[in-house]
N, C-alpha and C. Protein backbone atom coordinates (compact mmCIF):
# COMPACT_ATOMS: atom_id res chain seq x y z
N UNK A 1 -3.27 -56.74 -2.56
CA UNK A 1 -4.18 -55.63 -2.45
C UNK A 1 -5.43 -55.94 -3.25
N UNK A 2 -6.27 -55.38 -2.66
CA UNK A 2 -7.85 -55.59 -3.75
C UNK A 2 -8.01 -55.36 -4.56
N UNK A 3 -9.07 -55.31 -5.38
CA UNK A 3 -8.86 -54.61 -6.55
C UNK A 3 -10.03 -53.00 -6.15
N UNK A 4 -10.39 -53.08 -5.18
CA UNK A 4 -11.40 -51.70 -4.77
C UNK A 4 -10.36 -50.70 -4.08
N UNK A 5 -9.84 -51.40 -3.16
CA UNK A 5 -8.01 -50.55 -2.99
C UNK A 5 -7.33 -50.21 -3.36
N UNK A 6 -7.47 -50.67 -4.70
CA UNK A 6 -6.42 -50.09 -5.33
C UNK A 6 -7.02 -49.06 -6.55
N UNK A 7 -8.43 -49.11 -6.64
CA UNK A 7 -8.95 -48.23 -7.37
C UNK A 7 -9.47 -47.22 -6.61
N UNK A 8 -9.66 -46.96 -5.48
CA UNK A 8 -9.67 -46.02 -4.67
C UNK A 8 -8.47 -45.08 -4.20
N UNK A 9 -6.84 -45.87 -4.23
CA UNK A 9 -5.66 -45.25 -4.21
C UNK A 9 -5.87 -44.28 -5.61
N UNK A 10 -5.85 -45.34 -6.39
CA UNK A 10 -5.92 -44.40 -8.25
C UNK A 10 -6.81 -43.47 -8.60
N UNK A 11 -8.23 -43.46 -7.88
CA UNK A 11 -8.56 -41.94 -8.12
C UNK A 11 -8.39 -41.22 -7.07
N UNK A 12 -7.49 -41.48 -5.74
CA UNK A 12 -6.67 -39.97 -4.92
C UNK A 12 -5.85 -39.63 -5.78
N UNK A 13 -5.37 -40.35 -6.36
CA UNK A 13 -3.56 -39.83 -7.16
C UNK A 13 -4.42 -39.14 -8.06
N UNK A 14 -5.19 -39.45 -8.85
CA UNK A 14 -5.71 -38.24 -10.07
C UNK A 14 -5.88 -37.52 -9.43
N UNK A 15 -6.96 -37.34 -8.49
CA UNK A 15 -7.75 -36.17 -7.74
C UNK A 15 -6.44 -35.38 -7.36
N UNK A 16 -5.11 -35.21 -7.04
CA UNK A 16 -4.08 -34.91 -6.11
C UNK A 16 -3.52 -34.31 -7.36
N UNK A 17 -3.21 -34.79 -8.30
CA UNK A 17 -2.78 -34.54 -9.46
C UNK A 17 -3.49 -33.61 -10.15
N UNK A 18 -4.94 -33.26 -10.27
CA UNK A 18 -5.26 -32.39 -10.71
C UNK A 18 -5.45 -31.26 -9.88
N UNK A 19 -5.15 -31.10 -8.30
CA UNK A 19 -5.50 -30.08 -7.66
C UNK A 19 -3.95 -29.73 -7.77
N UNK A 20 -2.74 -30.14 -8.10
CA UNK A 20 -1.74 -29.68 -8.29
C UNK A 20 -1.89 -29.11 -9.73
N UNK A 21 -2.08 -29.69 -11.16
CA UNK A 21 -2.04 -28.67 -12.07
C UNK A 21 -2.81 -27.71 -12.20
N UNK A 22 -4.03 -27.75 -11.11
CA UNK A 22 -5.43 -26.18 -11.19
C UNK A 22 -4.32 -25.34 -10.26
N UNK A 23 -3.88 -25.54 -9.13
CA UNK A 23 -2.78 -24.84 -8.23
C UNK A 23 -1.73 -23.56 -8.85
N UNK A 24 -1.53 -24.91 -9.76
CA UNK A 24 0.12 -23.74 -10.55
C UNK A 24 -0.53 -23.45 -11.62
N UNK A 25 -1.68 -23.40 -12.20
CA UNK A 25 -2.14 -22.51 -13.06
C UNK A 25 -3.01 -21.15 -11.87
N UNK A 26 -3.17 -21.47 -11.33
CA UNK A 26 -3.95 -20.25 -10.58
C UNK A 26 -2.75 -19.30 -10.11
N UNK A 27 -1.47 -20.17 -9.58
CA UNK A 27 -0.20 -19.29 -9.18
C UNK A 27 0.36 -18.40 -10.52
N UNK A 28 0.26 -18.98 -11.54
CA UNK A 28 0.84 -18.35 -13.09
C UNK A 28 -0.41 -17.24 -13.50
N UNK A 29 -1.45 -17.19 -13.11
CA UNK A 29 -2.06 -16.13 -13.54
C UNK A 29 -2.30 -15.05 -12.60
N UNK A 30 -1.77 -15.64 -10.96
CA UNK A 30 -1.53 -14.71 -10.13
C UNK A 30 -1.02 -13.54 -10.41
N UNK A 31 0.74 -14.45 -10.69
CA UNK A 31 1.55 -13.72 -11.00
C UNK A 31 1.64 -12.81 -12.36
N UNK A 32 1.45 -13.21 -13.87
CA UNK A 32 0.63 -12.53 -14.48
C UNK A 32 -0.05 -11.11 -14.12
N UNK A 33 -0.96 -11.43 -13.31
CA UNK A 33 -2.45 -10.38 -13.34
C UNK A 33 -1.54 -9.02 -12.19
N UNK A 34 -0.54 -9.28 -11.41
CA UNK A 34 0.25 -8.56 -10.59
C UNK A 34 1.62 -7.94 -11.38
N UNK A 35 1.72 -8.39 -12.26
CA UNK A 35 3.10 -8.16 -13.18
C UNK A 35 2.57 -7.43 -14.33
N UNK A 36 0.98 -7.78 -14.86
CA UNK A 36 0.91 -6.23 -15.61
C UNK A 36 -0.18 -4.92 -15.42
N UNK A 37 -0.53 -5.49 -13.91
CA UNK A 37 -1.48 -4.87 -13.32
C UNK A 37 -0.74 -3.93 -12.03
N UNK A 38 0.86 -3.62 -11.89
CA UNK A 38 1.18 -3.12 -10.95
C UNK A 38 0.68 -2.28 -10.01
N UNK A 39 0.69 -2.39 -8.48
CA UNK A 39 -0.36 -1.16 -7.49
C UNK A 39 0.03 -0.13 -7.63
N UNK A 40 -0.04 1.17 -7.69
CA UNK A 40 0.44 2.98 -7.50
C UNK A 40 0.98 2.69 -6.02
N UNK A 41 2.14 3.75 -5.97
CA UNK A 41 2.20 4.17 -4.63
C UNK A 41 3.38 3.41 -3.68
N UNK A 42 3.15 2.58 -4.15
CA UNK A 42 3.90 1.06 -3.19
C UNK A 42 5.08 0.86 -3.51
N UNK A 43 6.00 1.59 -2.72
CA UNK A 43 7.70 1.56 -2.63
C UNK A 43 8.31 0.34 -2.75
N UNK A 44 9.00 -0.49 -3.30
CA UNK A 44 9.53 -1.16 -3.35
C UNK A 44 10.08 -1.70 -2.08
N UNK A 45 10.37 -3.32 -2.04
CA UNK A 45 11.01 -3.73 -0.30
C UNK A 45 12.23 -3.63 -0.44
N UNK A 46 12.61 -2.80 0.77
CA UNK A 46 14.04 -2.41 1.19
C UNK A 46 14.22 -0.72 0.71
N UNK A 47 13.35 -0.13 -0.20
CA UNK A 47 13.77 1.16 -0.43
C UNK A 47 13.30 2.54 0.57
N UNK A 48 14.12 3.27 0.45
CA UNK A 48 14.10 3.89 1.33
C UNK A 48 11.92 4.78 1.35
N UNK A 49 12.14 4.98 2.47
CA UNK A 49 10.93 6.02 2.59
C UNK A 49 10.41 6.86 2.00
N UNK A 50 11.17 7.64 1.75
CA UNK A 50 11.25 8.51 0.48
C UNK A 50 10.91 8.33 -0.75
N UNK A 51 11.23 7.01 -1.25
CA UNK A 51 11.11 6.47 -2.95
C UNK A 51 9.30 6.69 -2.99
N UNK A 52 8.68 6.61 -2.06
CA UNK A 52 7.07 6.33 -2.08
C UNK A 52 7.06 7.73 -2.52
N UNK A 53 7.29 9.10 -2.04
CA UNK A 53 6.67 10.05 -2.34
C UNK A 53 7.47 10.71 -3.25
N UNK A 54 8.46 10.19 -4.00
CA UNK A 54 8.58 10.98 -5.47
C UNK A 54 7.83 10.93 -6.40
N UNK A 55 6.17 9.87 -6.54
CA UNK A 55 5.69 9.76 -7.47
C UNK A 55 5.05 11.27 -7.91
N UNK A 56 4.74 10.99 -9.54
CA UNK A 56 4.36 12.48 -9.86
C UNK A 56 2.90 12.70 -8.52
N UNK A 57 3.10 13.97 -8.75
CA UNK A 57 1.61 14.72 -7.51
C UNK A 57 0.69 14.46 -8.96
N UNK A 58 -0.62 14.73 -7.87
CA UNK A 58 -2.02 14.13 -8.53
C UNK A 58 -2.07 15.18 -9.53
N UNK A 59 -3.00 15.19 -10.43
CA UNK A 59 -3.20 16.31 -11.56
C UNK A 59 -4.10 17.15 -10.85
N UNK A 60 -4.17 18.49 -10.71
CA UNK A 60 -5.26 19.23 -10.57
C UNK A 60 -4.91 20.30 -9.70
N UNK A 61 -5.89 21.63 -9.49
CA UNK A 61 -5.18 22.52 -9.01
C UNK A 61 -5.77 22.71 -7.04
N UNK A 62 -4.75 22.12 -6.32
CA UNK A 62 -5.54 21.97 -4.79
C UNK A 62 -5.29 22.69 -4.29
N UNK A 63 -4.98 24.79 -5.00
CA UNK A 63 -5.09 25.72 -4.18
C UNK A 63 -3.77 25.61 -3.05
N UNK A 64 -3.91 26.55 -2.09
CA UNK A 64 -2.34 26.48 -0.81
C UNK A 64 -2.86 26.20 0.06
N UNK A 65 -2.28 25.17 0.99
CA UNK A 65 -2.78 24.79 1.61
C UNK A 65 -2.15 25.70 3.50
N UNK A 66 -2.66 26.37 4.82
CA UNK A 66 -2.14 27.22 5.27
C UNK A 66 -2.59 26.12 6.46
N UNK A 67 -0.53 25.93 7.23
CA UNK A 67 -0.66 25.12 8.46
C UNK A 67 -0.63 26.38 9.49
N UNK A 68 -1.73 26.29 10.31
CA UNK A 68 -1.42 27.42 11.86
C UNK A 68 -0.66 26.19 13.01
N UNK A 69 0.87 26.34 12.61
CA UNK A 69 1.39 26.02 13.29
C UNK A 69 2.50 26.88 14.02
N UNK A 70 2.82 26.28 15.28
CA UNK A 70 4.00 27.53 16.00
C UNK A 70 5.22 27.53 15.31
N UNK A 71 5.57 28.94 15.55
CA UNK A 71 7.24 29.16 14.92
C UNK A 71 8.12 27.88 15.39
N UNK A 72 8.78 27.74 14.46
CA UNK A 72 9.87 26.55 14.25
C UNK A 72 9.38 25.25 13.96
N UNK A 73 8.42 25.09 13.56
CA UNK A 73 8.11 23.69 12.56
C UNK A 73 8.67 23.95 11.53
N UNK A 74 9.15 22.62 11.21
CA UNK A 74 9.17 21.72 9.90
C UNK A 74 8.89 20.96 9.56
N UNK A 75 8.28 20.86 8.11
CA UNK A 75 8.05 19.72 7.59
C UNK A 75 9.35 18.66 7.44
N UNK A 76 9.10 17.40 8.09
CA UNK A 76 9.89 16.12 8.69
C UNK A 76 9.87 14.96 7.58
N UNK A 77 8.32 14.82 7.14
CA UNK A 77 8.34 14.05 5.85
C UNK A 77 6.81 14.14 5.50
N UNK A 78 6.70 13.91 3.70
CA UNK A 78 5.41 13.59 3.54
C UNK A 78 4.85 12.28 2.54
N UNK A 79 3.84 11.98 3.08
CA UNK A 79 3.50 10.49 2.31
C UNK A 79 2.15 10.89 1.47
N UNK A 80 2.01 10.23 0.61
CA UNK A 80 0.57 10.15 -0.19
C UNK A 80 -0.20 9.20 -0.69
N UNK A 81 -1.70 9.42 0.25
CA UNK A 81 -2.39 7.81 -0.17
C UNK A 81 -3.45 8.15 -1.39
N UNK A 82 -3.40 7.20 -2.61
CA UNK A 82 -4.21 7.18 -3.43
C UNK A 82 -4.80 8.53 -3.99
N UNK A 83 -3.86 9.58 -4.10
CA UNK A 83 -4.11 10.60 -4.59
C UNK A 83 -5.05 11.72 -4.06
N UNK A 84 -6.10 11.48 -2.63
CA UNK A 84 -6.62 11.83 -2.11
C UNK A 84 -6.31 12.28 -0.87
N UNK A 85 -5.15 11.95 -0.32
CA UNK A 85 -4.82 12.11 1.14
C UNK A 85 -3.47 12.38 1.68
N UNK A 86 -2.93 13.33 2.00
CA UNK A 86 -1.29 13.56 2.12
C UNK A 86 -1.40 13.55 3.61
N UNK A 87 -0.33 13.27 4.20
CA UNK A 87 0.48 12.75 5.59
C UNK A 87 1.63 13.68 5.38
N UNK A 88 1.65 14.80 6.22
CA UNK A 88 2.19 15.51 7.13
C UNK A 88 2.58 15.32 7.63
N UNK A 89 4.16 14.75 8.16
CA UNK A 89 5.12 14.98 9.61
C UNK A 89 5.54 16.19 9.22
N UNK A 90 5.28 16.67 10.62
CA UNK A 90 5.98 17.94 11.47
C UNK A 90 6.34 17.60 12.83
N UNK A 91 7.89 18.05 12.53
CA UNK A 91 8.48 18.21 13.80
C UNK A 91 8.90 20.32 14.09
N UNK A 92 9.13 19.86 15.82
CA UNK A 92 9.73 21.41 16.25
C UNK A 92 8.45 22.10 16.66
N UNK A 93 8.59 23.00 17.51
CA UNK A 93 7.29 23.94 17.73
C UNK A 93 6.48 23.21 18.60
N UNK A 94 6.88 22.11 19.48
CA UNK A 94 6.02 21.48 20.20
C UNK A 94 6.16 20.12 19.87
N UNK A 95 5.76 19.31 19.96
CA UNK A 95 5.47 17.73 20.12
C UNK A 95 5.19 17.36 18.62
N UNK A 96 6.24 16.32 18.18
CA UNK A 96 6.27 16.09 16.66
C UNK A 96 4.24 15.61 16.65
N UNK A 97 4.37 15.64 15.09
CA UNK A 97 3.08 15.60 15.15
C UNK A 97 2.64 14.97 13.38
N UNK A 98 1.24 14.68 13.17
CA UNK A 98 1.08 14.66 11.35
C UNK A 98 -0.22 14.94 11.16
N UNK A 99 0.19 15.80 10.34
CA UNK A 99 -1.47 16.55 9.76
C UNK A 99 -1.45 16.04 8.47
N UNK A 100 -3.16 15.94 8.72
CA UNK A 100 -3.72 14.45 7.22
C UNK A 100 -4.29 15.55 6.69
N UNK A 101 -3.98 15.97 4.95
CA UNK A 101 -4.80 16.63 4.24
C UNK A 101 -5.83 16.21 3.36
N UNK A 102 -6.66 16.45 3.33
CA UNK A 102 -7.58 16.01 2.09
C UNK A 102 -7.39 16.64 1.04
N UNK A 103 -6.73 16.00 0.13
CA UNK A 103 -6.45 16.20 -1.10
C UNK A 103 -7.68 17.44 -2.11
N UNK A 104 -8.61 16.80 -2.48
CA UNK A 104 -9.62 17.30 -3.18
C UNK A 104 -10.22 18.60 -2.91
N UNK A 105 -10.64 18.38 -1.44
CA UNK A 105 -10.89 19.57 -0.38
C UNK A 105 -10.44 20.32 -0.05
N UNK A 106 -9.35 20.47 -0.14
CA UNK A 106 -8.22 21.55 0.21
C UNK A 106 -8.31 21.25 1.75
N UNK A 107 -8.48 20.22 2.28
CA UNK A 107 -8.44 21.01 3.97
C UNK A 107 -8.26 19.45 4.74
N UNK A 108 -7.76 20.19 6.29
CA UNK A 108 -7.17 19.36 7.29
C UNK A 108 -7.98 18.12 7.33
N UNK A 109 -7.95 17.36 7.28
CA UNK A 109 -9.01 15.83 8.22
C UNK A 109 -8.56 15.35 9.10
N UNK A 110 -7.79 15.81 9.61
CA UNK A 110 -7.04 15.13 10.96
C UNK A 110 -5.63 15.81 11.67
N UNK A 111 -5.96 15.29 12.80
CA UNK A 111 -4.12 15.37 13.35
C UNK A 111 -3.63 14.48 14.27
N UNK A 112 -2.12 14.09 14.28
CA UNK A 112 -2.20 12.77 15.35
C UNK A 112 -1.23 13.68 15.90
N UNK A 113 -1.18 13.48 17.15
CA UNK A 113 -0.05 14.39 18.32
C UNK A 113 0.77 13.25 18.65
N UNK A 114 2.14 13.08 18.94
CA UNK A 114 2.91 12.07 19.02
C UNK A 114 3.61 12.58 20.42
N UNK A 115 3.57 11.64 21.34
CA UNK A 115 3.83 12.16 22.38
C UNK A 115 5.26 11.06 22.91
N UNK A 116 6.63 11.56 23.63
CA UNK A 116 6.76 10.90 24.05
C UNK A 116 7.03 10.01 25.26
């Protein structure tokens, strides 16, 4: 082998070598910055549906909120995004359905009709 061949092999192997130790230092502070920076909200994998919306409710007073919906609804389940936005399933009284509240506002922003 040459001697330019073989000094061209020897700085890939460094070069390779150092994009592996910048790698697993960027993976270790990943993990780090996610382990004491945990997201709100975000149920654990595999737990049930439910586990998401036992977190405490937001602080503050958002008044009652009044669904004009037909006799025999129920509330089916509810979810909450980022403290601003609750998800409404209702079933019964017609075609299941989910009314989006705005948190802050006291009031409806939406409805999705679920048809089947």
């Amino acid at each position: 082998m040459s001697g330019q061949g073989s000094k061209a092999l020897l700085a890939a192997v460094i070069f390779m070598g150092v994009l592996l130790v910048a790698g697993s230092l960027v993976l270790v502070g990943v993990l780090v910055h996610r382990i004491s920076h945990p997201r709100p909200n975000v149920a654990p994998v595999g737990a049930s549906p439910a586990a998401a919306v036992l977190a405490a409710p937001p602080s503050g007073d958002y008044g009652n909120l009044v669904l004009d919906e037909p006799a025999g609804t129920h509330i089916a389940g509810l979810a909450r995004q980022a403290d601003t936005l609750l998800a409404i399933s209702l079933s019964g009284g017609g075609p299941d359905r989910i009314v989006l509240w705005d948190l802050p506002h006291g009031r409806i922003v939406g409805r999705v009709r679920l048809t089947p």
